[in-house]
Structures are given as structure tokens and as C-alpha cells.
Protein backbone atom coordinates (compact mmCIF):
# COMPACT_ATOMS: atom_id res chain seq x y z
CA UNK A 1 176.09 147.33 54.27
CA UNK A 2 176.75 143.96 53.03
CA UNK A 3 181.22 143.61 52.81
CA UNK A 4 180.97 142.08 49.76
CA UNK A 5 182.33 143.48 46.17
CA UNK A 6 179.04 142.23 44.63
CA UNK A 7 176.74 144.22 46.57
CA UNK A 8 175.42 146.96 44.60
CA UNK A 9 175.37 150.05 47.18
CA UNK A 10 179.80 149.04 46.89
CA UNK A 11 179.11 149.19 42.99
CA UNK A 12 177.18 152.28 43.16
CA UNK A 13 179.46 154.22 45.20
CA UNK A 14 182.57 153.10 42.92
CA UNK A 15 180.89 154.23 40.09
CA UNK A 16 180.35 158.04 41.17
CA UNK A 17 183.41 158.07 42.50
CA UNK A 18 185.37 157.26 39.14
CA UNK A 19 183.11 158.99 37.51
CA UNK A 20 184.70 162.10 39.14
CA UNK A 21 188.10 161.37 39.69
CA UNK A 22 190.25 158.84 37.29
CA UNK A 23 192.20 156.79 39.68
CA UNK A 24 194.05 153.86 39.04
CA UNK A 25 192.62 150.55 40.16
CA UNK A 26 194.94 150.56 43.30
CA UNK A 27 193.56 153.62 44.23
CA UNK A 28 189.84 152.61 43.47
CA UNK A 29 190.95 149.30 45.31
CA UNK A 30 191.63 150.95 48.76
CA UNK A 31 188.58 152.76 48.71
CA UNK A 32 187.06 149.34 49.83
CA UNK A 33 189.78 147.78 51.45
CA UNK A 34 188.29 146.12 54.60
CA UNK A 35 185.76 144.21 51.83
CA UNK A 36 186.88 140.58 51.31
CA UNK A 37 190.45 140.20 52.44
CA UNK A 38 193.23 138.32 51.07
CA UNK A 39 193.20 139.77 47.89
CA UNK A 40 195.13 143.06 46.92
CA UNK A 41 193.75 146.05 46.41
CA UNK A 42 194.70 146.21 42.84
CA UNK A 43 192.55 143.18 42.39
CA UNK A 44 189.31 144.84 44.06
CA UNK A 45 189.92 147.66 42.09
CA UNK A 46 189.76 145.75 38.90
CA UNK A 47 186.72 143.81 39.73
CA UNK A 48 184.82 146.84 40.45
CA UNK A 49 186.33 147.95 37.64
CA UNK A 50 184.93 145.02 35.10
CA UNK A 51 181.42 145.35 37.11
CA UNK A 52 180.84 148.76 35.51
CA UNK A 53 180.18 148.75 31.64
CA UNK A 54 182.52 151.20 29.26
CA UNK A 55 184.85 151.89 33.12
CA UNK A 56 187.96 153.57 31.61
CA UNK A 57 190.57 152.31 32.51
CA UNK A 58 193.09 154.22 33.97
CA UNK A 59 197.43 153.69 34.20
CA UNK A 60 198.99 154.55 37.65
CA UNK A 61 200.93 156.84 36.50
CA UNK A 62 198.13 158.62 35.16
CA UNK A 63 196.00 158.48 38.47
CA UNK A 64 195.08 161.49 39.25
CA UNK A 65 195.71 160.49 43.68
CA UNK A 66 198.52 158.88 43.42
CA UNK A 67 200.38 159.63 40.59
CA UNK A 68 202.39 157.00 39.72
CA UNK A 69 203.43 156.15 43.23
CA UNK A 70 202.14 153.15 43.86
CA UNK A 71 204.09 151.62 41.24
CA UNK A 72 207.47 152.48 42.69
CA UNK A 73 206.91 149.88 45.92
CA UNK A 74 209.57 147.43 44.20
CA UNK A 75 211.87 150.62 44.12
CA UNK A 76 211.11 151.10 47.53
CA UNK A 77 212.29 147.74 48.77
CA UNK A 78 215.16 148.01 46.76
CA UNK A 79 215.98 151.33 48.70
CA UNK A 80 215.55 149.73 51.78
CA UNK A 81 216.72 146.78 51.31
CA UNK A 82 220.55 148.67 50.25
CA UNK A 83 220.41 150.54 53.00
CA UNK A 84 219.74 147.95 55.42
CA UNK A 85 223.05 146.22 54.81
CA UNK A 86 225.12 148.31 57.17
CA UNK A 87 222.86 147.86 59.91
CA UNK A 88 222.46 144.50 62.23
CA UNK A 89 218.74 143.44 63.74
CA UNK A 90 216.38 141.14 64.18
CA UNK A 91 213.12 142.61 63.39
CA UNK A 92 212.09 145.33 60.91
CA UNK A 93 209.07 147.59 60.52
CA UNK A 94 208.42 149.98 57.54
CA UNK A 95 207.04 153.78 58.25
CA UNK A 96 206.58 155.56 55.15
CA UNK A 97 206.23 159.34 54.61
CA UNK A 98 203.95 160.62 51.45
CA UNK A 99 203.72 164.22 49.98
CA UNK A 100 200.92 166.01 51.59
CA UNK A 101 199.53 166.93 47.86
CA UNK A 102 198.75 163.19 47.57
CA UNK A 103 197.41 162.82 51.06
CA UNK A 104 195.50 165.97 50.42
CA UNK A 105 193.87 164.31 47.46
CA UNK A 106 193.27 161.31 49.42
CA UNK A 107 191.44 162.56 51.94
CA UNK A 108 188.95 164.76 49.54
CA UNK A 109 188.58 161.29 47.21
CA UNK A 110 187.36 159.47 50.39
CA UNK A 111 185.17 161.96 51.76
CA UNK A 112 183.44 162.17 48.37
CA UNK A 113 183.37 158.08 48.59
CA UNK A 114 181.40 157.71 51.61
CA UNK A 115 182.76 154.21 52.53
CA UNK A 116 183.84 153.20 55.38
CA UNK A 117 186.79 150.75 54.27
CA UNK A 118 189.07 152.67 52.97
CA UNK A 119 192.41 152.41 54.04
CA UNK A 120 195.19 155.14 53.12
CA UNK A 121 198.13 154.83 50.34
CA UNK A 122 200.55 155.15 53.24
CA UNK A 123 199.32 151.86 55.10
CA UNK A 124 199.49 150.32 51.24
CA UNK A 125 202.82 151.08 50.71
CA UNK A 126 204.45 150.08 54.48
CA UNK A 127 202.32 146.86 54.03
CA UNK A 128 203.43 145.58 50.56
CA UNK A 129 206.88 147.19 51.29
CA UNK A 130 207.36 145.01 54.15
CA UNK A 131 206.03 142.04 52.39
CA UNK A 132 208.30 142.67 49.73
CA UNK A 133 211.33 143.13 52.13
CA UNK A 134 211.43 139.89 54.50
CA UNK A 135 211.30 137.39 51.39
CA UNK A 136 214.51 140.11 50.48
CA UNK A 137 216.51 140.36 53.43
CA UNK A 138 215.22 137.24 55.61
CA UNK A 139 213.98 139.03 58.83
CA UNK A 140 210.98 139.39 59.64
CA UNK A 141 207.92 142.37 60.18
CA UNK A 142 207.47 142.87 63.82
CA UNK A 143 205.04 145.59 64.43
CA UNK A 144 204.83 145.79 68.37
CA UNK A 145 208.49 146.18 68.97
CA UNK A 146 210.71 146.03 65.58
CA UNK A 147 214.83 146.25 66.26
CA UNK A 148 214.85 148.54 63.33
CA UNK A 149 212.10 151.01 62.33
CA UNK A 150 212.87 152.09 58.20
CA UNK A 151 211.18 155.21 56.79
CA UNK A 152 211.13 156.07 53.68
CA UNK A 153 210.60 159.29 52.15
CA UNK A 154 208.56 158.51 48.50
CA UNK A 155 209.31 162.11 47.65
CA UNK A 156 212.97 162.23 48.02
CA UNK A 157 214.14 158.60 48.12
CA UNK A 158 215.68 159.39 51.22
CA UNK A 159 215.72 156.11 53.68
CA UNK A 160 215.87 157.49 57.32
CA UNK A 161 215.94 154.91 60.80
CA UNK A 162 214.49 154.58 64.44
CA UNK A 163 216.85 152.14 65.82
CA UNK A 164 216.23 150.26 68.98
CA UNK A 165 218.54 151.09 71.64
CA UNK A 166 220.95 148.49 73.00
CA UNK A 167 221.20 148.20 76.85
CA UNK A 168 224.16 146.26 78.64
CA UNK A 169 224.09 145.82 82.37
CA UNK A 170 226.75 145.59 84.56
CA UNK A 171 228.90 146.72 87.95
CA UNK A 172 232.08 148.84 87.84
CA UNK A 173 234.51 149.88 90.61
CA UNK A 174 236.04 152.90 90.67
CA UNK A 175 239.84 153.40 92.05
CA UNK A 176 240.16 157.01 91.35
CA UNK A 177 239.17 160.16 93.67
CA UNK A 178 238.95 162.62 90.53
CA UNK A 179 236.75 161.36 88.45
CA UNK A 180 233.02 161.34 88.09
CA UNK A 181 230.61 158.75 87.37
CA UNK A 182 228.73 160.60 84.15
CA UNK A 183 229.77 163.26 81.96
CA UNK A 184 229.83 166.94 83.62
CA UNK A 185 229.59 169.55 80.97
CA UNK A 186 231.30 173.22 81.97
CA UNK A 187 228.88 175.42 84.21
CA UNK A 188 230.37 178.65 82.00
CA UNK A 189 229.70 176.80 78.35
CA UNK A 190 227.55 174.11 79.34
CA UNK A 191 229.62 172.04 76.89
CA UNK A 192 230.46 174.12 73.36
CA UNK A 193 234.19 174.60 74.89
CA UNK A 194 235.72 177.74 76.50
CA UNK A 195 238.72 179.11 78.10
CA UNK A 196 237.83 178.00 81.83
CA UNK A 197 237.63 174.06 80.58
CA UNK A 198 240.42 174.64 78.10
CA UNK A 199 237.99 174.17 75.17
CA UNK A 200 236.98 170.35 76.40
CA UNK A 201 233.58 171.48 77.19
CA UNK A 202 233.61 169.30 80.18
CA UNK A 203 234.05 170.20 83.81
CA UNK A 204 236.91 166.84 84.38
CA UNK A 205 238.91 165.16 81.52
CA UNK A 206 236.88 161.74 81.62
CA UNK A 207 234.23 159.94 83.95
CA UNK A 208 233.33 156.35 84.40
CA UNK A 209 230.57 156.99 81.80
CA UNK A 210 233.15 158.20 78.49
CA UNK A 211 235.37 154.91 80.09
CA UNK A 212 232.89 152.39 79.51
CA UNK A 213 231.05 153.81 76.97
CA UNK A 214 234.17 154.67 74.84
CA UNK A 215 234.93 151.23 73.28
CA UNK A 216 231.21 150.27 72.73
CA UNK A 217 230.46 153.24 70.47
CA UNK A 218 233.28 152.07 68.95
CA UNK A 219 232.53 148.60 68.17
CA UNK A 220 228.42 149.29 67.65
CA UNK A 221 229.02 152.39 65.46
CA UNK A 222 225.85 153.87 67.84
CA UNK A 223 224.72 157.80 67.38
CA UNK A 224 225.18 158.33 71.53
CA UNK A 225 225.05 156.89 74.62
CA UNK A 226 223.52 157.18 78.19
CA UNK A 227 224.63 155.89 81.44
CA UNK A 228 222.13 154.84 84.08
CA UNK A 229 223.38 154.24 87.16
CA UNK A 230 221.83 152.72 90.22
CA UNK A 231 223.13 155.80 92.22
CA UNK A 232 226.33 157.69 92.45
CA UNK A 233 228.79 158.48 94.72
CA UNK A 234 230.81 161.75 94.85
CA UNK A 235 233.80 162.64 92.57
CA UNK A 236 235.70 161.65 95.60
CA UNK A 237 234.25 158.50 96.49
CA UNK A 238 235.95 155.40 95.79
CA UNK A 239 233.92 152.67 94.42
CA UNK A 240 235.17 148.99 95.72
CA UNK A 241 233.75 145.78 96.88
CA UNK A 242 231.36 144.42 94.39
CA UNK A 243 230.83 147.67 92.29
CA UNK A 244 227.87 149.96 91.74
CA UNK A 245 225.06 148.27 89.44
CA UNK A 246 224.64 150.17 85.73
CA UNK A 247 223.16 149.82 82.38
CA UNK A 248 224.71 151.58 79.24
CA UNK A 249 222.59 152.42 76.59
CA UNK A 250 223.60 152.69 73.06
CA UNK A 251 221.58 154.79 71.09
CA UNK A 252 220.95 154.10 67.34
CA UNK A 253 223.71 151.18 66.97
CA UNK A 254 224.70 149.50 63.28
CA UNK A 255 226.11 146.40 65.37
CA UNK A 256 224.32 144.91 67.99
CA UNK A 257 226.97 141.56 67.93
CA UNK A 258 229.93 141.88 70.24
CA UNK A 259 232.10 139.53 72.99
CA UNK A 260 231.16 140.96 75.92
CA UNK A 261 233.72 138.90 77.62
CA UNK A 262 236.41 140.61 75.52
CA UNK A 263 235.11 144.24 75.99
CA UNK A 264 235.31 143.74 79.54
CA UNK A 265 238.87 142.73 79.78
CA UNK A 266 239.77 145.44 77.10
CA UNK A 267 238.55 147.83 79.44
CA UNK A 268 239.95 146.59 82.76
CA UNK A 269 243.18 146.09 80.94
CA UNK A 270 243.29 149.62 79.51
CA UNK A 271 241.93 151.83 82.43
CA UNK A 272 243.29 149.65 85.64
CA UNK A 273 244.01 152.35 87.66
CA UNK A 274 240.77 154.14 87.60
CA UNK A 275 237.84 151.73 87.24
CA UNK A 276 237.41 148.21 86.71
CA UNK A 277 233.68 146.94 85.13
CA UNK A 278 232.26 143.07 85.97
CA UNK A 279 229.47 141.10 84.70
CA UNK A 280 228.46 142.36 81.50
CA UNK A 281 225.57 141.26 79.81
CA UNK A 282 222.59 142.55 77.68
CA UNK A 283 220.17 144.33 79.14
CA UNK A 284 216.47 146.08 78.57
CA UNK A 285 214.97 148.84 79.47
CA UNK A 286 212.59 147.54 82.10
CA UNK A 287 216.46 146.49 83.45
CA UNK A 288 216.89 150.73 84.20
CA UNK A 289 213.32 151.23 85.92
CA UNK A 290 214.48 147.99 88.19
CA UNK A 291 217.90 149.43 89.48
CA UNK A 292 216.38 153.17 89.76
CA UNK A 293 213.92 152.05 91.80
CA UNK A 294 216.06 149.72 93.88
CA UNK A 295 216.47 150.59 97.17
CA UNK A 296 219.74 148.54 97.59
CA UNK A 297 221.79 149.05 101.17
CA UNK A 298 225.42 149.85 101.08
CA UNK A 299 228.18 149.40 103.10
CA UNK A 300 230.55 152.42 103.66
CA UNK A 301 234.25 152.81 105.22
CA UNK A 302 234.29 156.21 106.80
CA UNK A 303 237.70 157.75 107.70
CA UNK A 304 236.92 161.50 109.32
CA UNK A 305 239.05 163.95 111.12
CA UNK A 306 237.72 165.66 114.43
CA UNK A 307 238.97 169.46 115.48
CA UNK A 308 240.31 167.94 118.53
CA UNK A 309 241.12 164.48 120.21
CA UNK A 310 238.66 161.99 119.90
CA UNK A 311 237.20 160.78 123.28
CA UNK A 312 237.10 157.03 122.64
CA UNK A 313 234.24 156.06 124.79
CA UNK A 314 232.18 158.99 123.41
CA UNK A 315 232.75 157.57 119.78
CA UNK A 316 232.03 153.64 121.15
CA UNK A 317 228.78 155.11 122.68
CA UNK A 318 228.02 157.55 119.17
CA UNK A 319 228.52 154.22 117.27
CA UNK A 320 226.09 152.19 119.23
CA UNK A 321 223.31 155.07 119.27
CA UNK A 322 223.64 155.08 116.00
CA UNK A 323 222.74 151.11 115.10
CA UNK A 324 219.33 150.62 114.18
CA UNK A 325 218.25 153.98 114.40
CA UNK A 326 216.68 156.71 112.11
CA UNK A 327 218.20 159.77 110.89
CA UNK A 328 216.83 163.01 109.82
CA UNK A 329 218.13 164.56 106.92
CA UNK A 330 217.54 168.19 105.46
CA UNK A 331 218.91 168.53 102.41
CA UNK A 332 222.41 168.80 102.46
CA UNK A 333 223.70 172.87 101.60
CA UNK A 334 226.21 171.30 99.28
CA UNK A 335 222.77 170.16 96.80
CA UNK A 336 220.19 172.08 97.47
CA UNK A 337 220.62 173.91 94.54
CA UNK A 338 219.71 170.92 92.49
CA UNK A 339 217.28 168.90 94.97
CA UNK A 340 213.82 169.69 96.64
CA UNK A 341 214.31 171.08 100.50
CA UNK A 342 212.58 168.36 102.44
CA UNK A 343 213.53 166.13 105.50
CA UNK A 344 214.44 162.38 103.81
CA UNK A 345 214.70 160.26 107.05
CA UNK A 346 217.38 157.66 106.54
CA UNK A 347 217.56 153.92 108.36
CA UNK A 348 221.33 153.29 109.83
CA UNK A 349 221.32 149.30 110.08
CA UNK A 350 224.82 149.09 111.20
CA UNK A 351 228.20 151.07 112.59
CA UNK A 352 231.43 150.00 113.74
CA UNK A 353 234.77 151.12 114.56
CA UNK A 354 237.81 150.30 113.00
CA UNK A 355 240.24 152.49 114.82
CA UNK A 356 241.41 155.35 116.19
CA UNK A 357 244.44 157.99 116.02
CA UNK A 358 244.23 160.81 117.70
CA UNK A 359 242.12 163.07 115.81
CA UNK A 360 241.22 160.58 113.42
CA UNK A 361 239.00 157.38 112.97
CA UNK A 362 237.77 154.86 110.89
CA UNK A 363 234.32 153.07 110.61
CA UNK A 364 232.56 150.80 108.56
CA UNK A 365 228.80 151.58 108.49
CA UNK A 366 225.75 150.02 106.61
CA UNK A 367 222.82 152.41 105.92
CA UNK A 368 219.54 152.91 103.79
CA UNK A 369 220.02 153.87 100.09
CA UNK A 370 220.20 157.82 99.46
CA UNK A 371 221.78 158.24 103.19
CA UNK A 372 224.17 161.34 103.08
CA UNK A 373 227.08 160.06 104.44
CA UNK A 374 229.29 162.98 104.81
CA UNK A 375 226.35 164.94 106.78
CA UNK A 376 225.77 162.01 108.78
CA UNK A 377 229.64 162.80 110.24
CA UNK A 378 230.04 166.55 109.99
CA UNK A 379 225.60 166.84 110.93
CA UNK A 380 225.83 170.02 108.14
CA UNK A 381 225.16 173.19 110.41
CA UNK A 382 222.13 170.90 111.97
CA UNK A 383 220.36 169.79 109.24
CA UNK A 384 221.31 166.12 109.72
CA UNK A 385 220.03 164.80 113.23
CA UNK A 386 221.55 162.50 115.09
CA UNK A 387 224.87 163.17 113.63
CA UNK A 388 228.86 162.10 114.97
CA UNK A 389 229.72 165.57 115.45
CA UNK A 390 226.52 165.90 117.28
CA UNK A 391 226.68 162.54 119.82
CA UNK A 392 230.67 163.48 120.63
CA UNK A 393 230.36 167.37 121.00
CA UNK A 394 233.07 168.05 118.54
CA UNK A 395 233.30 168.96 114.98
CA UNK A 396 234.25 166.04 112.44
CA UNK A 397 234.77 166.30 108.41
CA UNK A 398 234.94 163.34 106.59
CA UNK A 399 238.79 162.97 105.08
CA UNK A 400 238.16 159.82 102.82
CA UNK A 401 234.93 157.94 101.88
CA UNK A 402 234.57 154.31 100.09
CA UNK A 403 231.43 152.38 99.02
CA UNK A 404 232.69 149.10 100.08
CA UNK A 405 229.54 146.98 99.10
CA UNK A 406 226.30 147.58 97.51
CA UNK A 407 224.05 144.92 98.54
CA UNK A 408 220.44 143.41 97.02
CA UNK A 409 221.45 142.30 93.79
């Protein structure tokens, strides 16, 4: 079939087709839609229209699809447009949700039609909403990745938003022993509040997480949050050196314009003694897949406590078995309820001793990301091979533990 308005086969089928249903030239327009472009479909609706002799014609808000609907776009944008204010972005796309009567309609007028240009009123009304909306508000229609995605319910007049989340990278150090990196909701409530975590619905009072997240929430006006974090280390792990790679995400955020420079010294300022963050900056998603994935080493000061003496040459000679070697690691009793039972073997690139005193030493060692490093001292009933207890015949327990430097950045 020829895409042209004057071919007769187009005229032939808009003729039955108004014949049967009175629809308003919008309605007849999108019926043909992919014929001739840059005109509206209004306008091929009224050409058809004039082509057919004694052609009633027919109001919109007497069409029998869409009932007046189409002629509420500039009411639309106005909707929009209002709501928009509170809200800060770059790029917009329009999503638009239609009674199901109407699209019920629509779908039995087309099938009558036969063509095979239509296109439907909901694609009409995002188009020439959007169209309406960036010579309004001054951003423009992105429709691969808009900052803002604004629905609008025709029925109600409700506006609703998909918001693009806002990612900031960065590195924080943690100074405290008690705290946790992300939230941990109560085991009993799993977070609604009870007696056992006096109503808080959380397992500790705050985490590196609520720290850093706190004051952007704040500032962004964002629904929630989520902290991804290129690892963890226990509740009792400090966190020095250079600090532990993250990105925050802000879900559904008003603001997206900040001083990054100034949020970072608020919270270093405010929360000295139990984390410090460095090198903020915005981020992306593809930013959380890369630090995930990373298989960054890190650098470890080890202070453990042995049942008896320590034998100082048997330590000297554990340490140097230990360089360069591979370790086999069961999964560790203390998380097996949460991870798969498998051996993860584990490269040790470095080990050295700091000191000794008595019954207790100190070491600095550099190993493979994921290494257990409290199994690698106490060996965990045998399921970490080689371990320190093992190589000096005596029991050891790890008494302090710091991540001194994540490296690969």
C-alpha cells in the first residue's frame, strides 16, 4: 500500500471506519499515523476528513474513543509542568497512563481499521505532552536515559515520578570497633521495632551507611538510600590507611546540586571519632559493577593472642611459609549460615612481623581480596589450611584486626 493520504485503499478504509464509529479527527488521524510525517494527526484526520463528501464532522469531546481526552494535553503540561518545580534534572521523559475503557475502544477501532499505521492515544499524548513541556520548562526530552521520568494519570490528574538515582563515590575510614558498615535490622523483628532492640529496629545504634547517608538525604530530599561497598570488614575491624572504596546511592532525589566539598567536611567534622569519608564525587552505576567486581589487595595489621608463649623462630619460619603461597579456605563456621560451603583458595602476597610479647604478636600481612583473615590465624577447627595456629602448633585468636590499605584504585 502506497503511504500516501491520497491513495484510495487509505480513503476507503477511513471511510468504513467513520462510518461505524464517530471519532474525532485526532482519533481518525492516528489511525494512519506512519502516512506522511511531519504533520499532526489532527491534520491527517481532517484531510481524510474533507476527501469524503457529506463526512460529519465530529467534536472531541464527542468522540466516541477518546472522549474528550485528547483535548486536555495543554492541561496536561500544565500538570506537569507545576509539579516539576520541586524537582532538579536535566532530562525529562513523559509516560502517560489512559483508562482501559478508552484503550479498550482503541484497540476494537483499529482492528476494525485494518491499517497498519496506527499509532495509540497514549504515544499521542506523551509525544505532544513532551513537545509542549521543553518549550515550558527549558529541558529537554531524552528518551534513552531521562533524569526524570513524569507519568501522568489522564483519569485522575494525578502526576507520579521515576527519578534517576544519584550515585556519589568515595572512601571512608572507620575508627570505631562497634559499628557496622550497612544497616543491620533486628534478627527477632527484622526491623518494625521490639523489646530486644529497644524499639530501634536495628541490631547497633548507627553504621557507616546511616553516617554518610544521613546528611545527603537531607540535602537531596531522596525517598532512600543504598550503600555499596567494595567489601566489608567486621563490626570489629578498624578501617584506616586510605579507606574502603563506596558509592551511595540516593534513590528518588528532588536535588541533585550540592558542595561535595562541604558535605565531606560536615561529616568528618561531626562524626570524628568514628569514621572519616575522602574523595567525594559523582558517580554512576557502571561505578558499583566496577568496585564489586574489583579484586583489590589489602593490607592488614594482625595483633593475635596464642594459648601459650610464642616460640619466636616458629612464628619467623610460619611468616615466611606463608609469603607467596596459597591458602585453602572452607567457609568459615562463623558464615556459613549466609554463604555457599565451598573451598575459596586465597593468594597471601606478603607477611611480616612487627613484634612480639609473650603470648602476643603483631603482623602486617598483604593478601588476595575475600581472604578470611581471622581463620587464616586461629585455621577455624581445620577448615583454613595452612593456618598460624597450624605452622606453630599452638592455638592463636585474633585480639585486634585493621585494614591498613586497600590497594588498586
Amino acid at each position: 500500500m502506497t503511504n500516501s493520504l491520497k491513495n484510495a485503499e487509505i480513503t476507503k478504509i477511513a471511510k468504513k471506519t467513520i462510518k461505524k464509529f464517530k471519532i474525532c479527527d485526532h482519533c481518525l488521524g492516528r489511525i494512519f499515523a506512519k502516512i506522511e510525517s511531519g504533520i499532526s494527526n489532527k491534520k491527517r484526520g481532517e484531510i481524510l476528513r474533507c476527501k469524503m463528501k457529506n463526512a460529519e464532522k465530529i467534536e472531541v469531546k464527542n468522540c466516541w474513543l477518546c472522549k474528550g481526552l485528547i483535548d486536555e494535553i495543554n492541561h496536561f503540561a500544565d500538570l506537569i509542568s507545576n509539579s516539576l518545580k520541586y524537582y532538579e534534572y536535566e532530562t525529562f521523559l513523559v509516560g502517560s497512563k489512559v483508562d482501559e475503557d478508552i484503550i479498550d475502544r482503541e484497540n476494537k477501532l483499529f482492528e476494525y481499521s485494518g491499517s497498519e499505521f496506527t499509532e495509540s492515544i497514549k504515544s499521542e499524548i506523551n509525544r505532544e505532552v513532551g513537545k509542549i513541556l521543553e518549550k515550558k520548562i527549558e529541558h529537554e526530552v531524552n528518551f534513552k536515559n531521562p533524569t526524570i521520568m513524569v507519568v501522568i494519570d489522564t483519569a485522575f490528574d494525578v502526576v507520579k515520578f521515576q527519578i534517576n538515582s544519584l550515585f556519589i563515590y568515595g572512601r571512608y575510614k572507620k575508627f570505631s570497633r562497634s559499628i557496622p558498615q550497612t544497616k543491620w535490622f533486628c534478627k527477632t523483628c527484622r526491623g518494625k521495632g521490639c523489646k530486644k532492640c529497644n524499639y530501634s529496629g536495628k541490631m547497633y545504634e548507627t553504621s557507616v551507611e546511616e553516617i554518610v547517608s544521613k546528611k545527603f538525604l537531607e540535602i537531596t530530599e531522596g525517598d532512600d538510600e543504598a550503600f555499596h561497598g567494595c567489601g566489608r570488614e567486621d563490626i570489629d575491624v578498624l578501617m584506616l590507611g586510605n579507606g574502603r572504596p563506596f558509592v551511595l546511592e540516593i534513590k528518588n532525589p528532588k536535588k541533585r546540586t550540592f558542595d561535595l566539598s562541604k558535605i565531606e567536611a560536615e561529616i568528618n567534622t561531626l562524626y570524628k571519632d568514628e569514621i572519616e569519608v575522602n574523595g567525594l564525587r559523582l558517580s554512576d552505576r557502571d561505578e558499583i559493577k566496577r568496585i564489586k567486581a574489583a579484586g583489590f589487595k589489602k593490607t592488614y595489621k594482625i595483633v593475635f593472642k596464642c594459648k601459650k608463649p610464642i616460640n619466636n623462630e616458629k612464628l619467623k619460619k610460619a611468616i615466611l611459609s606463608l609469603r607467596g603461597t596459597t591458602i585453602g579456605q572452607f567457609t568459615p563456621s562463623r558464615v556459613a549460615h549466609r554463604r555457599a560451603n565451598m573451598i575459596r583458595e586465597k593468594q597471601i602476597y606478603n607477611c611480616s612481623l612487627e613484634s612480639i610479647d609473650g603470648t602476643i604478636a603483631t603482623l602486617t600481612l598483604e593478601a588476595e581480596s575475600g581472604t578470611y583473615i581471622k581463620e587464616l590465624v586461629s585455621g577455624d577447627d581445620g577448615r583454613t589450611k595452612p593456618s598460624i595456629s597450624e605452622i606453630i602448633g599452638a592455638p592463636c585468636e585474633v585480639i585486634e584486626l585493621d585494614v591498613i590499605e586497600i590497594k588498586g584504585e
